[in-house]
Protein backbone atom coordinates (compact mmCIF):
# COMPACT_ATOMS: atom_id res chain seq x y z
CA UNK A 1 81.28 -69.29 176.02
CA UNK A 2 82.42 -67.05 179.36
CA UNK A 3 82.39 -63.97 176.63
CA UNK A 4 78.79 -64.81 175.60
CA UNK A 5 77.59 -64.55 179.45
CA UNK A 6 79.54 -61.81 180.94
CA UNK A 7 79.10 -58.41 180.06
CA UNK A 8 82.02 -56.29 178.30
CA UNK A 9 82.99 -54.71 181.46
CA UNK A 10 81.45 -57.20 184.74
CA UNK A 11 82.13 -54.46 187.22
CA UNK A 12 79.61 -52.18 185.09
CA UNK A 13 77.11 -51.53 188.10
CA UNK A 14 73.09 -52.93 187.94
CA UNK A 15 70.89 -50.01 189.02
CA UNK A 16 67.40 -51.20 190.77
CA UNK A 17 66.04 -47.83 191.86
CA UNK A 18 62.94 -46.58 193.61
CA UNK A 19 61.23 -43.82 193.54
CA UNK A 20 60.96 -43.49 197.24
CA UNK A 21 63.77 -42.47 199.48
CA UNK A 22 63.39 -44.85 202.12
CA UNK A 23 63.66 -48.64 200.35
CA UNK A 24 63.18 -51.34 202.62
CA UNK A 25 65.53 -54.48 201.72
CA UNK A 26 65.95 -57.73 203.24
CA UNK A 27 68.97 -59.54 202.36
CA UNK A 28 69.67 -63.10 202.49
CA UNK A 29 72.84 -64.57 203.43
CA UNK A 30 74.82 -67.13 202.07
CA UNK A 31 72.09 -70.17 202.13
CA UNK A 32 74.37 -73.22 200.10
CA UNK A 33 71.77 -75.27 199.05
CA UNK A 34 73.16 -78.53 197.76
CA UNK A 35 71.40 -81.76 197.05
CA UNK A 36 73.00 -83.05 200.30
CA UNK A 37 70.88 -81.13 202.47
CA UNK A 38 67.17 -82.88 202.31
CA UNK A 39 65.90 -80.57 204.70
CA UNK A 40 65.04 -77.62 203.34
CA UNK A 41 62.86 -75.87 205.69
CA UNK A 42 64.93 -72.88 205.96
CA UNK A 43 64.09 -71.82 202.97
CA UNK A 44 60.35 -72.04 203.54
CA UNK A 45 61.11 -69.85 206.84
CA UNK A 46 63.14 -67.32 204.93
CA UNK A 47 59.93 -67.04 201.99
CA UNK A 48 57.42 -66.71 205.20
CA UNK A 49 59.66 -63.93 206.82
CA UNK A 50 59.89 -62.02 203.59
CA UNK A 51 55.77 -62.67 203.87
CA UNK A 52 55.49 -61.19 206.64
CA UNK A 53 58.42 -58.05 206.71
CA UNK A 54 56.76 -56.80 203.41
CA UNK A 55 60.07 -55.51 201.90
CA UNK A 56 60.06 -53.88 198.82
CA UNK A 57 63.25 -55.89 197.39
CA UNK A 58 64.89 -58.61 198.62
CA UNK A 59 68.91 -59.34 197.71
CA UNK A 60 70.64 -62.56 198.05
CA UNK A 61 74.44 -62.11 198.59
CA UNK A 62 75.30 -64.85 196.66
CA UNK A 63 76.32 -68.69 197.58
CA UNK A 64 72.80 -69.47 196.99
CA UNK A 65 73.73 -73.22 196.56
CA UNK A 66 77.17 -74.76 196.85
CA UNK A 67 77.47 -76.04 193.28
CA UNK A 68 79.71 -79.08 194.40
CA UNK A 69 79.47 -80.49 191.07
CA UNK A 70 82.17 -78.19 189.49
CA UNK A 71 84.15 -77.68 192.30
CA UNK A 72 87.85 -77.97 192.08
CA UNK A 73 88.14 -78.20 195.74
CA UNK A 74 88.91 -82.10 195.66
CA UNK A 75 91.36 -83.69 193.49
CA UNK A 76 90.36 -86.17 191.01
CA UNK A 77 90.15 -89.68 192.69
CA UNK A 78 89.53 -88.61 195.80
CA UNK A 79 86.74 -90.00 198.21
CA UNK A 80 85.34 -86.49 198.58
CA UNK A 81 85.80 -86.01 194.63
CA UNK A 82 83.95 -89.16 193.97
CA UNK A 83 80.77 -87.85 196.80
CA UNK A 84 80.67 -84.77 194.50
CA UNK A 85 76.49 -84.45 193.24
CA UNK A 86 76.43 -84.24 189.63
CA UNK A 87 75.17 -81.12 188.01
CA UNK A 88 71.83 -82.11 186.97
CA UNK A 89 71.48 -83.29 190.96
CA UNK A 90 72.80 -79.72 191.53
CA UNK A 91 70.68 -77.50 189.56
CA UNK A 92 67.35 -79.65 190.53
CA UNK A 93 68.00 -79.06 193.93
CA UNK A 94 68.07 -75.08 193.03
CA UNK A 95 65.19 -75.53 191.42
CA UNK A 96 63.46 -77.10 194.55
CA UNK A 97 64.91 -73.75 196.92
CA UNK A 98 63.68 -71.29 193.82
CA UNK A 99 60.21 -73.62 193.86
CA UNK A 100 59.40 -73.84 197.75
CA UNK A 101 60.57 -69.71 198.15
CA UNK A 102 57.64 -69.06 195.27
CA UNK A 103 55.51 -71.43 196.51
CA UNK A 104 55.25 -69.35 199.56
CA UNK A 105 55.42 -66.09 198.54
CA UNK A 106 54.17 -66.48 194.44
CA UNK A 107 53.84 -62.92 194.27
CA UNK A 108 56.52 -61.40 196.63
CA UNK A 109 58.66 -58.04 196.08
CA UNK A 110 61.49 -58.06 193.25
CA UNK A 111 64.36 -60.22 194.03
CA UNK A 112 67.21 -59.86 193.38
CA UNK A 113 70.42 -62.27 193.52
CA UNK A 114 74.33 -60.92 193.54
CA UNK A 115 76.33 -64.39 192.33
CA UNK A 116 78.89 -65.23 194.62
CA UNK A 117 81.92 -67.41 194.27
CA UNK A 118 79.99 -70.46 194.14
CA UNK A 119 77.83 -69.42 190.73
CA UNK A 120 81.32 -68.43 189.76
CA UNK A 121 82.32 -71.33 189.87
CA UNK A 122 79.96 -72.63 187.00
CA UNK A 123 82.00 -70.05 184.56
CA UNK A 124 85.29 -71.14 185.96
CA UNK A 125 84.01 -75.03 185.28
CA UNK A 126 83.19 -73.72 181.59
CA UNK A 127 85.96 -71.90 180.92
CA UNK A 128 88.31 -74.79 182.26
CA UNK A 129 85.93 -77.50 180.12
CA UNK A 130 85.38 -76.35 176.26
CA UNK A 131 84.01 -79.43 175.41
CA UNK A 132 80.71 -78.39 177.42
CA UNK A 133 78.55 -76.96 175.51
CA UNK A 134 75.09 -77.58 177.55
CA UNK A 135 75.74 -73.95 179.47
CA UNK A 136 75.96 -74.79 183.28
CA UNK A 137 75.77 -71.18 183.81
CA UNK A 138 73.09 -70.66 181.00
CA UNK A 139 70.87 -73.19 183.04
CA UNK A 140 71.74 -71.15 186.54
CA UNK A 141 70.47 -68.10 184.93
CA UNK A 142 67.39 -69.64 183.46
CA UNK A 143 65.75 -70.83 186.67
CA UNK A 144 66.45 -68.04 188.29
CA UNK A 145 64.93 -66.43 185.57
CA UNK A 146 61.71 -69.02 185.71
CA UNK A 147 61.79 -67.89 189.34
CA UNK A 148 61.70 -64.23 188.76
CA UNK A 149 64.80 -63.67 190.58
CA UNK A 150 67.49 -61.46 188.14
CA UNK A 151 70.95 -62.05 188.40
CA UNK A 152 74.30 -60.10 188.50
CA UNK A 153 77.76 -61.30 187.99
CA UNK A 154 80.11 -62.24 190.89
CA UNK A 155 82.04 -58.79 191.40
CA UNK A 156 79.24 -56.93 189.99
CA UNK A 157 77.96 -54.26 191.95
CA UNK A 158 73.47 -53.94 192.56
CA UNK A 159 73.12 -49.97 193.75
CA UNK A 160 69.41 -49.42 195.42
CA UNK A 161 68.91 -46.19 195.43
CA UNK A 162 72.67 -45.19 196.00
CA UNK A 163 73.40 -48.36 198.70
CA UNK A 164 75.39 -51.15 197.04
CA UNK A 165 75.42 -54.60 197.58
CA UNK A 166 78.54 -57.42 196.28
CA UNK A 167 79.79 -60.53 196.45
CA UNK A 168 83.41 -60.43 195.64
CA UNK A 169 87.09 -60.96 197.15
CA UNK A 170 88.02 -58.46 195.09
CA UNK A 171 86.66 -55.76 197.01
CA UNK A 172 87.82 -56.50 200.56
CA UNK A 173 88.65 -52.79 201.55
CA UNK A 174 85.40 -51.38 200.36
CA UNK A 175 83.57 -54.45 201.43
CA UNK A 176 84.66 -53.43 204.50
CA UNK A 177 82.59 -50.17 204.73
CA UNK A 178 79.64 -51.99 202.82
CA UNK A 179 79.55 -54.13 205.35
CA UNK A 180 78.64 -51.43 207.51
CA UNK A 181 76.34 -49.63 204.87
CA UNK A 182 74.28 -53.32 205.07
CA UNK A 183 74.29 -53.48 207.92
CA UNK A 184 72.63 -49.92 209.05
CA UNK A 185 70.03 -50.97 206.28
């Protein structure tokens, strides 16, 4: 199943280039949506800033939601493992973010979204689990599909127009000076 989703080679760059020199990008943080957190008005601020900034793309550094449900952070039989949201309860509250963000701004700039440990963790969950077959990551990939936003992999690098963006652990020393290329952006 993990072979099906990720490409041969996952640190084969995505290339979203314009033809003008000067891009202007907003990126969005780390957001961790989660069914947990009923108030989602910060997403409906983020949409109307986009609204109003006019970017030409806008990047979401991964973490878009927490994904709780496949989590290995608490041990089986655990209060906290027992709290965990299931992953229907997890991907519906995506789907509400993805929703209000396009209900705002239906016609916005490109978007684009960098998967961060916490998508990764749906492929970790499938790999670890065989016997799921409904395609956690399959379903991730299709709203944000149905939302117009187009993925990348976790440790996959987006270049726009020679700047990259990432969302790995696995870069830390040239995260480092990305951090600074972001940050001049």
């Amino acid at each position: 199943m993990l072979e099906e989703l990720k490409p041969k080679d996952i640190y084969s760059p995505v290339y979203h280039d314009f033809p003008q020199e000067t891009v202007h990008v907003i990126v969005i943080g780390d957001h961790h949506d989660s069914p947990l957190i009923k108030d989602k008005s910060r997403i409906t601020w983020i949409a109307r800033y986009v609204a109003e900034k006019k970017p030409d793309l806008v990047v979401q550094i991964g973490d878009i939601a927490d994904f709780d449900s496949v989590s290995t952070h608490a041990a089986p039989g655990t209060t906290e493992y027992a709290k965990r949201p299931s992953i229907s309860a997890d991907l519906e509250s995506l789907e509400e973010t993805l929703y209000l963000y396009n209900k705002v701004l239906p016609k916005g700039p490109p978007k684009r979204l960098t998967a961060g440990n916490h998508e990764d963790r749906m492929l970790r969950f499938e790999n670890n689990n065989p016997e799921v077959n409904d395609g956690v990551y399959r379903q991730f990939q299709q709203l944000c599909t149905r939302y117009r936003w187009n993925t990348s992999f976790y440790g996959q690098w987006l270049f726009v127009n020679q700047v990259g963006f990432i969302r790995s652990e696995e870069h830390t020393s040239e995260l480092q000076s990305l951090d600074y290329l972001v940050c001049r952006l």
